[in-house]
Protein backbone atom coordinates (compact mmCIF):
# COMPACT_ATOMS: atom_id res chain seq x y z
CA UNK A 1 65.64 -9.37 -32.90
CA UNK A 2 66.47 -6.31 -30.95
CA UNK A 3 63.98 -5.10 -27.72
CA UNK A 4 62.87 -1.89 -27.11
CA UNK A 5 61.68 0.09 -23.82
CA UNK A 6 60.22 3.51 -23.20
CA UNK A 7 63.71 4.24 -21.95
CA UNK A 8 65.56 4.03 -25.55
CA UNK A 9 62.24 3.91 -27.93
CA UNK A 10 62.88 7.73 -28.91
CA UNK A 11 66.94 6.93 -29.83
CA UNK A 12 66.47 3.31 -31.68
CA UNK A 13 63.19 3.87 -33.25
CA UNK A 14 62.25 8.08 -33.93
CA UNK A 15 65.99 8.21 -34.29
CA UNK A 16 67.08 5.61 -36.62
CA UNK A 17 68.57 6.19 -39.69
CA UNK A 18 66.89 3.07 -41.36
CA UNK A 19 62.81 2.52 -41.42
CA UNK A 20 61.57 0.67 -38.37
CA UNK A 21 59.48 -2.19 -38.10
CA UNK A 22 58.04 -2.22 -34.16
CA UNK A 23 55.94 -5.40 -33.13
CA UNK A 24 54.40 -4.55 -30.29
CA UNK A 25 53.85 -7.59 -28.42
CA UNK A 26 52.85 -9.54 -24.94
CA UNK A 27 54.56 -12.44 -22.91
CA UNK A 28 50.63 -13.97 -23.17
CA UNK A 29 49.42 -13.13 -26.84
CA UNK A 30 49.55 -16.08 -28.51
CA UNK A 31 49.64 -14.51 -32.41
CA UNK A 32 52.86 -13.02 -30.96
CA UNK A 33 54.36 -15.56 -30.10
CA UNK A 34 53.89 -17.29 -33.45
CA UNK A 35 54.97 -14.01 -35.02
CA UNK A 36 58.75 -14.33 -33.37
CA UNK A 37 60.01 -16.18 -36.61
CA UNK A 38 58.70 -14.79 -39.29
CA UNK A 39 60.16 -11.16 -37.60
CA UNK A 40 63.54 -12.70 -37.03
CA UNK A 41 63.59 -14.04 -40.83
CA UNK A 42 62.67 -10.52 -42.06
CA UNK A 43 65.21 -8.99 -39.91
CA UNK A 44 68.00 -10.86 -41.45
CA UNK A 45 66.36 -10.37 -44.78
CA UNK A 46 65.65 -6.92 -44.95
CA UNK A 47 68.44 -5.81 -42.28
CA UNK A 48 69.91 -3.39 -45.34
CA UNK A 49 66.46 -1.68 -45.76
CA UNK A 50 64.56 -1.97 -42.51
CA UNK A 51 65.36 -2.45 -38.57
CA UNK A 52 62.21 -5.03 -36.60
CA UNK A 53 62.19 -4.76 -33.13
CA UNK A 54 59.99 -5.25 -29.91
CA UNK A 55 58.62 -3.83 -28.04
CA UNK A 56 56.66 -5.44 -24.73
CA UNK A 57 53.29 -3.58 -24.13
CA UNK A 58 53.15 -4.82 -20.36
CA UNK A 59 56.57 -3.32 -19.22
CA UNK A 60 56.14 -0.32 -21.92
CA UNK A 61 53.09 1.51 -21.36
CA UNK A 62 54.31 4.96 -22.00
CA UNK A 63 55.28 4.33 -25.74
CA UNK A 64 52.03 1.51 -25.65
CA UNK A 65 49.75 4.41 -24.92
CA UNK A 66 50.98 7.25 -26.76
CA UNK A 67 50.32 5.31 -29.85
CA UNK A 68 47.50 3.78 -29.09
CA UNK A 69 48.18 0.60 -29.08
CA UNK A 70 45.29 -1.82 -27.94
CA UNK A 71 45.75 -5.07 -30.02
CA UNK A 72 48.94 -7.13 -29.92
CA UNK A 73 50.35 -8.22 -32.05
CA UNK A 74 49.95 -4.47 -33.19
CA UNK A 75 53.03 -3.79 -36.09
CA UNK A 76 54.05 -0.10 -36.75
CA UNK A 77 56.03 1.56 -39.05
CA UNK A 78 58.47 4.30 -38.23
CA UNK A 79 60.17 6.33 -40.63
CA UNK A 80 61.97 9.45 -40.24
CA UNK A 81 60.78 9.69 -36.42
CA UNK A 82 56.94 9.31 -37.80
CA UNK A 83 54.73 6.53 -37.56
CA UNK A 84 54.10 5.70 -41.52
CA UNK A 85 52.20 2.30 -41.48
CA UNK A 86 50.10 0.45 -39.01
CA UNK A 87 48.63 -2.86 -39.11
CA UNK A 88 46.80 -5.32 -36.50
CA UNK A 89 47.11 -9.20 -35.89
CA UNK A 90 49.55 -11.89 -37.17
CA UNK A 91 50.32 -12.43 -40.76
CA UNK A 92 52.38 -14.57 -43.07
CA UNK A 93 55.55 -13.38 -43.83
CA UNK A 94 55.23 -12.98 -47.64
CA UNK A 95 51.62 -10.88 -46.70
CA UNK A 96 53.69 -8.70 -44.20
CA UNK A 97 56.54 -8.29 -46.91
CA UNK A 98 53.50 -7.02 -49.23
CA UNK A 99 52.21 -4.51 -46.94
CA UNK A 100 55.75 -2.77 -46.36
CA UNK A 101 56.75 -2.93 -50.26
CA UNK A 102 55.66 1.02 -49.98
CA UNK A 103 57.32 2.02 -46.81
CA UNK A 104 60.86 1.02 -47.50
């Protein structure tokens, strides 16, 4: 699953053609970690109709504070440049798949 930083957030994220999926996510969050699979399955799955990426709130805090992020594992969804969908904590994968029937 691709990273992002503050550095490229505006080019593979605001500027993608497909929807985005961002996790953002912490080195210490537990829920993240256990998150990591279920992100990477749905990235292969869905790679057609939506791009998942990361994005580390510790080494990111321009794009962490702009949207307001204060939860992790915080999951937002970009499309056309705009944030679309947001949604706190970790979550089965077929729960997550639910939530972004809408959005893609």
């Amino acid at each position: 699953m691709a990273e992002v930083t503050d550095t490229d957030f505006e080019t593979e994220v605001l500027g993608s053609e497909l929807p985005v999926l961002v996790e953002f996510t912490a080195d210490w969050c537990p829920p993240c970690r256990q998150m990591g699979p279920v992100l990477t399955a749905l990235a292969a799955e869905e790679s057609e109709r939506l791009k998942v990426v990361q994005l580390d709130v510790d080494t990111n805090p321009l794009t962490t504070n702009a949207y307001k992020v204060l939860s992790m594992p915080t999951f937002m969804v970009f499309r056309g440049g705009e944030p679309v969908r947001s949604m706190v904590g970790a979550r089965p994968k077929r729960r997550l798949l639910e939530e972004l029937t809408d959005v893609l």
